[in-house]
N, C-alpha and C. Protein backbone atom coordinates (compact mmCIF):
# COMPACT_ATOMS: atom_id res chain seq x y z
N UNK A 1 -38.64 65.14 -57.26
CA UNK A 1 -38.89 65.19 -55.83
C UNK A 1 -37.74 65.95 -55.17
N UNK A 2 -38.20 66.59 -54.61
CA UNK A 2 -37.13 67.54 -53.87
C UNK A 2 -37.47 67.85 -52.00
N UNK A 3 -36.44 66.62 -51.63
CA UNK A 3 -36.57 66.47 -50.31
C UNK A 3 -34.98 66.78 -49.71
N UNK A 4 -35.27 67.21 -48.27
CA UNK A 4 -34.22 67.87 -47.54
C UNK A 4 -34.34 66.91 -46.40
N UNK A 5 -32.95 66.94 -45.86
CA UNK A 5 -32.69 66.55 -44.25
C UNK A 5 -33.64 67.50 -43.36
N UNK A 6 -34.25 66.52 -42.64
CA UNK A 6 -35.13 66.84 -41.47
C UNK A 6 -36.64 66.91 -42.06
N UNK A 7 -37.12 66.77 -42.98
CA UNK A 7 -38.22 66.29 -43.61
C UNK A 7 -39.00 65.01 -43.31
N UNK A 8 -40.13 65.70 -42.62
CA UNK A 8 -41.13 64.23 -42.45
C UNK A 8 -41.86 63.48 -43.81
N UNK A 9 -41.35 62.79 -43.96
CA UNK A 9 -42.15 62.18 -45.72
C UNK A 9 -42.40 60.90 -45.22
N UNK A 10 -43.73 60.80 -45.90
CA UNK A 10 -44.52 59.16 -46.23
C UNK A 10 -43.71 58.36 -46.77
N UNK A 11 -43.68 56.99 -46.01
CA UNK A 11 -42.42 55.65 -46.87
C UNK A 11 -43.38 54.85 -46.81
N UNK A 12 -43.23 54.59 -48.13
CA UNK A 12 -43.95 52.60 -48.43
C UNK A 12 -43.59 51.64 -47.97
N UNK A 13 -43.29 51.46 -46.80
CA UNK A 13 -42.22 50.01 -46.26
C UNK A 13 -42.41 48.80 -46.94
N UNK A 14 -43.85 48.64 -47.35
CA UNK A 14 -44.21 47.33 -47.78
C UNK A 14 -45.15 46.55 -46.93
N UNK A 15 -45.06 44.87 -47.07
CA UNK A 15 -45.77 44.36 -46.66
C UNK A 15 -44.79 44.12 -44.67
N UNK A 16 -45.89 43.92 -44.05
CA UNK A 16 -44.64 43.78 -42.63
C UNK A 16 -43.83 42.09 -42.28
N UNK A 17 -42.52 42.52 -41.80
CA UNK A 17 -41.67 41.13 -41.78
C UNK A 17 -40.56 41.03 -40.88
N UNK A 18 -41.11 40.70 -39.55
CA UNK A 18 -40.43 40.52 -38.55
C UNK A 18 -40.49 41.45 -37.81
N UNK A 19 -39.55 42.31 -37.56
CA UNK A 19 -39.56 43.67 -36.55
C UNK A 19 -39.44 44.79 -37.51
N UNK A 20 -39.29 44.80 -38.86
CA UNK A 20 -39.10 46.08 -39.67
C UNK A 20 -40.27 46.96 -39.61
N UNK A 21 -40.09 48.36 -39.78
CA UNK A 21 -40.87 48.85 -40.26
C UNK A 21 -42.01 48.32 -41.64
N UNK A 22 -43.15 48.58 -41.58
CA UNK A 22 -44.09 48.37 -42.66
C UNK A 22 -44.95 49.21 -43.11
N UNK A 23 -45.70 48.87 -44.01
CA UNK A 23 -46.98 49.72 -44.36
C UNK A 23 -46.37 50.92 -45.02
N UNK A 24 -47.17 52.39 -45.06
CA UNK A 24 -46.90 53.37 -45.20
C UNK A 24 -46.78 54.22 -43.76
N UNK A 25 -45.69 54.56 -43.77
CA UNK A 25 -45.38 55.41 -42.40
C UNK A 25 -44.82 56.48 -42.57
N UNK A 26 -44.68 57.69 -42.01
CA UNK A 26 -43.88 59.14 -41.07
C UNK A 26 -42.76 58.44 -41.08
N UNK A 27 -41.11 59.24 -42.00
CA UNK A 27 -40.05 59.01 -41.39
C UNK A 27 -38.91 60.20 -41.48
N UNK A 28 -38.52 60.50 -40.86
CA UNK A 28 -37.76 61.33 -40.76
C UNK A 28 -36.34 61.31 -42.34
N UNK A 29 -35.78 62.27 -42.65
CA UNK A 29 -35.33 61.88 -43.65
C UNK A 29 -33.74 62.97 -42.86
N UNK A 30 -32.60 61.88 -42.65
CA UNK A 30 -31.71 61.84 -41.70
C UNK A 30 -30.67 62.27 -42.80
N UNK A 31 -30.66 61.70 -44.16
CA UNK A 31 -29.62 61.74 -45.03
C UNK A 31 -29.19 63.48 -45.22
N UNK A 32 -27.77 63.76 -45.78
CA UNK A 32 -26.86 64.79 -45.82
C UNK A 32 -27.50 65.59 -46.98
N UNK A 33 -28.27 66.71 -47.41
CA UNK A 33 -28.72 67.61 -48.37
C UNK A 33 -27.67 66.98 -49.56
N UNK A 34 -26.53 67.49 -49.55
CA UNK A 34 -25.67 67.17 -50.74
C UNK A 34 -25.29 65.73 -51.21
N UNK A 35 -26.28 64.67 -50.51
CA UNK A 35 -26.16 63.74 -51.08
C UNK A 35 -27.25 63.85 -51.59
N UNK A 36 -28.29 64.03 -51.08
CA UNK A 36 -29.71 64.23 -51.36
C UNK A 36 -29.88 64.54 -52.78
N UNK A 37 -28.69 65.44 -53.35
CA UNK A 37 -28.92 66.16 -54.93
C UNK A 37 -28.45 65.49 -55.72
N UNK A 38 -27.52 64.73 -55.45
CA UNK A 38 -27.05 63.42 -56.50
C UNK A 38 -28.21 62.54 -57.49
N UNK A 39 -27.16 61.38 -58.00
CA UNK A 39 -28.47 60.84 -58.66
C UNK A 39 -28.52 59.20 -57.64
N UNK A 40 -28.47 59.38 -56.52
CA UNK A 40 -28.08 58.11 -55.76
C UNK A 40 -30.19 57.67 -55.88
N UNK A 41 -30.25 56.54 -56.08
CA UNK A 41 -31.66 56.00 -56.22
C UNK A 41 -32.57 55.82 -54.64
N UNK A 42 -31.34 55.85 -53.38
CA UNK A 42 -32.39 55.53 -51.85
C UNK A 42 -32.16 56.91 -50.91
N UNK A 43 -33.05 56.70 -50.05
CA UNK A 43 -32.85 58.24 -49.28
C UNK A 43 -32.41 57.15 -47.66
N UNK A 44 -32.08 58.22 -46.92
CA UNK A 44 -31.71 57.68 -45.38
C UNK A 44 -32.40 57.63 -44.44
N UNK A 45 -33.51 56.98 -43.97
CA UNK A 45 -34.56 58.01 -43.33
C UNK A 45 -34.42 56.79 -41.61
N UNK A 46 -35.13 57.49 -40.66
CA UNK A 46 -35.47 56.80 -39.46
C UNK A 46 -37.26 56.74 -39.62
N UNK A 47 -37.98 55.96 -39.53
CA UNK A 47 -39.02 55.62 -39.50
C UNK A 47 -39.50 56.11 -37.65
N UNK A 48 -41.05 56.95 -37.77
CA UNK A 48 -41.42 57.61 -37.06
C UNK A 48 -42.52 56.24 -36.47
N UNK A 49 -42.71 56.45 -35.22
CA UNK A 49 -43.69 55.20 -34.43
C UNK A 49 -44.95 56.40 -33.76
N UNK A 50 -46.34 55.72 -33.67
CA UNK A 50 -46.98 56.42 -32.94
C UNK A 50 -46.92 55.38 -31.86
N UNK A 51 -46.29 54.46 -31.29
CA UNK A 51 -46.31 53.77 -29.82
C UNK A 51 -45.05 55.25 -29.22
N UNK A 52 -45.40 55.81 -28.59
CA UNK A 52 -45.27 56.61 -27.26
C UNK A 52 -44.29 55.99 -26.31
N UNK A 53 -44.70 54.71 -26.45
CA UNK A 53 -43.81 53.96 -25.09
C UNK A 53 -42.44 53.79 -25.76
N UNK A 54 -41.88 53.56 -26.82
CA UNK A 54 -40.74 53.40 -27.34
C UNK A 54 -40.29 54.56 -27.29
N UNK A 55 -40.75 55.72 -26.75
CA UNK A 55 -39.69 56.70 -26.31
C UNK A 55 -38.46 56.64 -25.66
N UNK A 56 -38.56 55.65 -24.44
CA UNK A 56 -38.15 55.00 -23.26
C UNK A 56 -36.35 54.17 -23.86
N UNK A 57 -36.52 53.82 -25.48
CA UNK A 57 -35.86 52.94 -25.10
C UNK A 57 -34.45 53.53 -25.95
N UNK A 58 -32.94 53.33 -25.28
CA UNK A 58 -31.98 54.52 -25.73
C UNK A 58 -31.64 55.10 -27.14
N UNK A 59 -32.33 56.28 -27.06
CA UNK A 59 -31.32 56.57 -28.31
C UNK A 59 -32.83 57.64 -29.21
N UNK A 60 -33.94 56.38 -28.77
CA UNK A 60 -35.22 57.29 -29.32
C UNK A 60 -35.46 58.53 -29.57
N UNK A 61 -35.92 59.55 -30.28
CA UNK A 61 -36.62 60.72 -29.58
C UNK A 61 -38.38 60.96 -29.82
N UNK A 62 -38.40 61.48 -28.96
CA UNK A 62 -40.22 62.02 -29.00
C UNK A 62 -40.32 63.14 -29.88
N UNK A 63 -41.04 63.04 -30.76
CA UNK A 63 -41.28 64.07 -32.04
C UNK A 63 -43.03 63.99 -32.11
N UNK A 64 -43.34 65.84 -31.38
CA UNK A 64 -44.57 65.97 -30.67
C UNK A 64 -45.12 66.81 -32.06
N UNK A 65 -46.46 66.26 -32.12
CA UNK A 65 -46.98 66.97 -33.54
C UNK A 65 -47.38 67.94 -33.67
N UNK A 66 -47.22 68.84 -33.09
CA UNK A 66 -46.68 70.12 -33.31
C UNK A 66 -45.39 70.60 -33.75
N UNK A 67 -44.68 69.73 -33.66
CA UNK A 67 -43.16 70.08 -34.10
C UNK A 67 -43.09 69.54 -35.61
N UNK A 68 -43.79 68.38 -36.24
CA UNK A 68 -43.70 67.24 -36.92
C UNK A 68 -45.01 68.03 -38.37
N UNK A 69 -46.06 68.10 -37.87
CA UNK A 69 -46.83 68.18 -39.05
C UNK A 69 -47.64 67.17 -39.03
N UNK A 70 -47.75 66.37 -38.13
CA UNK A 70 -48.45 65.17 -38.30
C UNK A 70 -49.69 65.33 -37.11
N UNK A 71 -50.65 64.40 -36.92
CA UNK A 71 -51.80 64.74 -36.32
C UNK A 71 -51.65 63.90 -34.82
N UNK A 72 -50.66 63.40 -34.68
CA UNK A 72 -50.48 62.89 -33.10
C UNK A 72 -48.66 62.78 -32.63
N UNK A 73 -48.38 62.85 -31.65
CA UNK A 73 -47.48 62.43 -30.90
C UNK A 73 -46.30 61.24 -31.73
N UNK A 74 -45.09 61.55 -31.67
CA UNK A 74 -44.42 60.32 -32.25
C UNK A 74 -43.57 60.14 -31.65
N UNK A 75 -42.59 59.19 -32.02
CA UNK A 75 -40.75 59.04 -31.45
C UNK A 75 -40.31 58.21 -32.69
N UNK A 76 -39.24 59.03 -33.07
CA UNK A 76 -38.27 58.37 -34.04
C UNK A 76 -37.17 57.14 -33.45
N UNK A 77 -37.51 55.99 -34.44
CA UNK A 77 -37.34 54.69 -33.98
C UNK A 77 -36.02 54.71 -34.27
N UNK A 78 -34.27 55.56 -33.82
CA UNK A 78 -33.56 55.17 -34.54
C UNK A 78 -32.72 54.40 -34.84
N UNK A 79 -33.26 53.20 -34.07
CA UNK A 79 -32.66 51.75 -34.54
C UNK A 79 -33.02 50.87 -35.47
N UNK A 80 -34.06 51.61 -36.26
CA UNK A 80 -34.73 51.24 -37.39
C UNK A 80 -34.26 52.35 -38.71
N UNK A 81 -33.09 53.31 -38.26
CA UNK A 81 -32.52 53.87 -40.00
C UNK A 81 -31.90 52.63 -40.81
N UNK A 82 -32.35 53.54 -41.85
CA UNK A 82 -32.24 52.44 -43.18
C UNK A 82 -32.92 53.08 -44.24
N UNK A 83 -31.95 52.84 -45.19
CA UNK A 83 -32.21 53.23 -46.78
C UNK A 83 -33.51 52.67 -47.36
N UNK A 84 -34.43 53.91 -47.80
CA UNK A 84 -35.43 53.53 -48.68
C UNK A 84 -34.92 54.02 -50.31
N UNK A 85 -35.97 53.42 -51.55
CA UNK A 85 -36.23 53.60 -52.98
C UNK A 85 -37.01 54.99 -53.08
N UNK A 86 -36.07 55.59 -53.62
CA UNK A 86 -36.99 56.96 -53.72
C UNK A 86 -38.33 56.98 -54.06
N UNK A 87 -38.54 56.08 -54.79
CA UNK A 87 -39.92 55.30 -55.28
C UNK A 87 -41.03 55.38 -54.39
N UNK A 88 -40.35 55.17 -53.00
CA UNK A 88 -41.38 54.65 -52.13
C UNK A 88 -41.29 55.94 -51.36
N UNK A 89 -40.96 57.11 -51.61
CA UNK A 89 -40.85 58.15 -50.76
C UNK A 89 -41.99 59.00 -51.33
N UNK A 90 -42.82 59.69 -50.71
CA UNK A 90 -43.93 60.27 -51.26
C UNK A 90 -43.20 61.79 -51.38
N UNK A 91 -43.39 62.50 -52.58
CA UNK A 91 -42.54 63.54 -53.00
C UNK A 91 -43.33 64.96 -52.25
N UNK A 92 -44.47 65.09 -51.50
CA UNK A 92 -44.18 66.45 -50.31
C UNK A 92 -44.01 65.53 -49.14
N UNK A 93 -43.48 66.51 -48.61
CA UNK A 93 -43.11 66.33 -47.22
C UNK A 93 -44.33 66.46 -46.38
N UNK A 94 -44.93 66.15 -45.40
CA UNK A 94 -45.49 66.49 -44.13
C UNK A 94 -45.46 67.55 -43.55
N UNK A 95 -43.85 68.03 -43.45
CA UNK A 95 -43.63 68.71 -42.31
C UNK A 95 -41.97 69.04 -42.38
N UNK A 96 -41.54 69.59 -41.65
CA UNK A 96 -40.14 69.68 -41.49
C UNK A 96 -39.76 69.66 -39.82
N UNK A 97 -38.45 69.03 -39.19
CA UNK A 97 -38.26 68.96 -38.20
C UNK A 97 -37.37 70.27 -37.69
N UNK A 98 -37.24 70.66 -36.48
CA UNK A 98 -36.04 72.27 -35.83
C UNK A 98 -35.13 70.92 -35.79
N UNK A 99 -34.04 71.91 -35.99
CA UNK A 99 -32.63 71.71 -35.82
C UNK A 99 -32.50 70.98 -34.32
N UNK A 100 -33.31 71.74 -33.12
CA UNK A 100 -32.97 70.77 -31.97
C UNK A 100 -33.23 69.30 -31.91
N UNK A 101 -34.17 69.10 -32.80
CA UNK A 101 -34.73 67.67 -32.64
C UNK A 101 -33.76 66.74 -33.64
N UNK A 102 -33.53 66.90 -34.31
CA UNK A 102 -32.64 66.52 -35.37
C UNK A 102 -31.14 66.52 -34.81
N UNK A 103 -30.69 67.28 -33.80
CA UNK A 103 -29.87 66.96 -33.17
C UNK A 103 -29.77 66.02 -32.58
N UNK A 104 -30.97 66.18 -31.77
CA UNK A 104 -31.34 64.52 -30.70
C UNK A 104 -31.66 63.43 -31.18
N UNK A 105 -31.69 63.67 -32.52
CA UNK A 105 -31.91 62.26 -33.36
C UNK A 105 -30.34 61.69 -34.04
N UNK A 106 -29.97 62.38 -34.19
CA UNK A 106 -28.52 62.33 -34.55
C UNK A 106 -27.76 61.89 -33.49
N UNK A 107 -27.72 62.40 -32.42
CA UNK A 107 -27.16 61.96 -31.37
C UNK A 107 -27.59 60.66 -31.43
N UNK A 108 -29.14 60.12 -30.92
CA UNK A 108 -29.56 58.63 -30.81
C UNK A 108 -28.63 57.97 -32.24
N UNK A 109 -28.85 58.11 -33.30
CA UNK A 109 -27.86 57.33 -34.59
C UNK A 109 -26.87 56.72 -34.05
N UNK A 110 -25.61 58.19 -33.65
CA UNK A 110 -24.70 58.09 -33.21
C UNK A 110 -24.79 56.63 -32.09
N UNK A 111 -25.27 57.29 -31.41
CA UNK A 111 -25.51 56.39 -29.65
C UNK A 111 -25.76 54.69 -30.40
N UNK A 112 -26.63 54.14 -31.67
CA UNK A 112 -26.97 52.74 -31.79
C UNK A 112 -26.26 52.47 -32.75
N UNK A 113 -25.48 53.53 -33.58
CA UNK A 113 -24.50 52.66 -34.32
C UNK A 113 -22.65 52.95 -33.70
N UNK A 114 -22.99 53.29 -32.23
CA UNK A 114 -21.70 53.26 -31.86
C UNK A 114 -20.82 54.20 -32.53
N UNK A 115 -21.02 55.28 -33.09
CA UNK A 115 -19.79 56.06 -33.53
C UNK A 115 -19.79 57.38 -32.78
């Protein structure tokens, strides 16, 4: 599998439990290329939402499917990054994200984990 930063790929979350992400979902894949090539077993990703309204809340961004590859409107949840099993990463991508958006997603990271 050969996946890059800013890559929309399918994640298996699993069964759902509490506020986590679940199911199979759109997530952005946030992690650094040159870690990416290692033999590390999880990738970094932010899990993509089709609720619209969680745009609103700080740090989000709106990732419009035209930009995304995907067939509707999204916003990357990024108070929901977190390491998946490569396992559960579906090996094509969707789509790939521009550099601007990936900025603004980076920024939000930044902004909810305070650094």
């Amino acid at each position: 599998m050969v996946i890059r930063r800013g890559d929309i790929v399918w994640v298996d979350f699993g069964i759902p439990r509490g506020s986590e992400p679940a199911k199979v979902r759109p997530s952005v894949v946030v992690q650094e290329d040159w870690l990416l090539d290692t033999n590390i077993n999880t990738v970094l990703v932010v899990p993509l939402t089709s609720n619209t309204a969680l745009e609103g809340f700080p740090g989000n961004v709106l990732v419009p499917a035209a930009a995304s590859g995907l067939d509707r409107d999204s916003v990357a949840n990024v108070a929901q990054i977190g390491p998946v099993t490569r396992e559960f990463v579906d090996a094509y991508p969707a789509g790939h994200l521009a550099p601007y958006l990936m900025a603004q997603i980076s920024t939000g990271i930044r902004l909810v984990l305070g650094v």
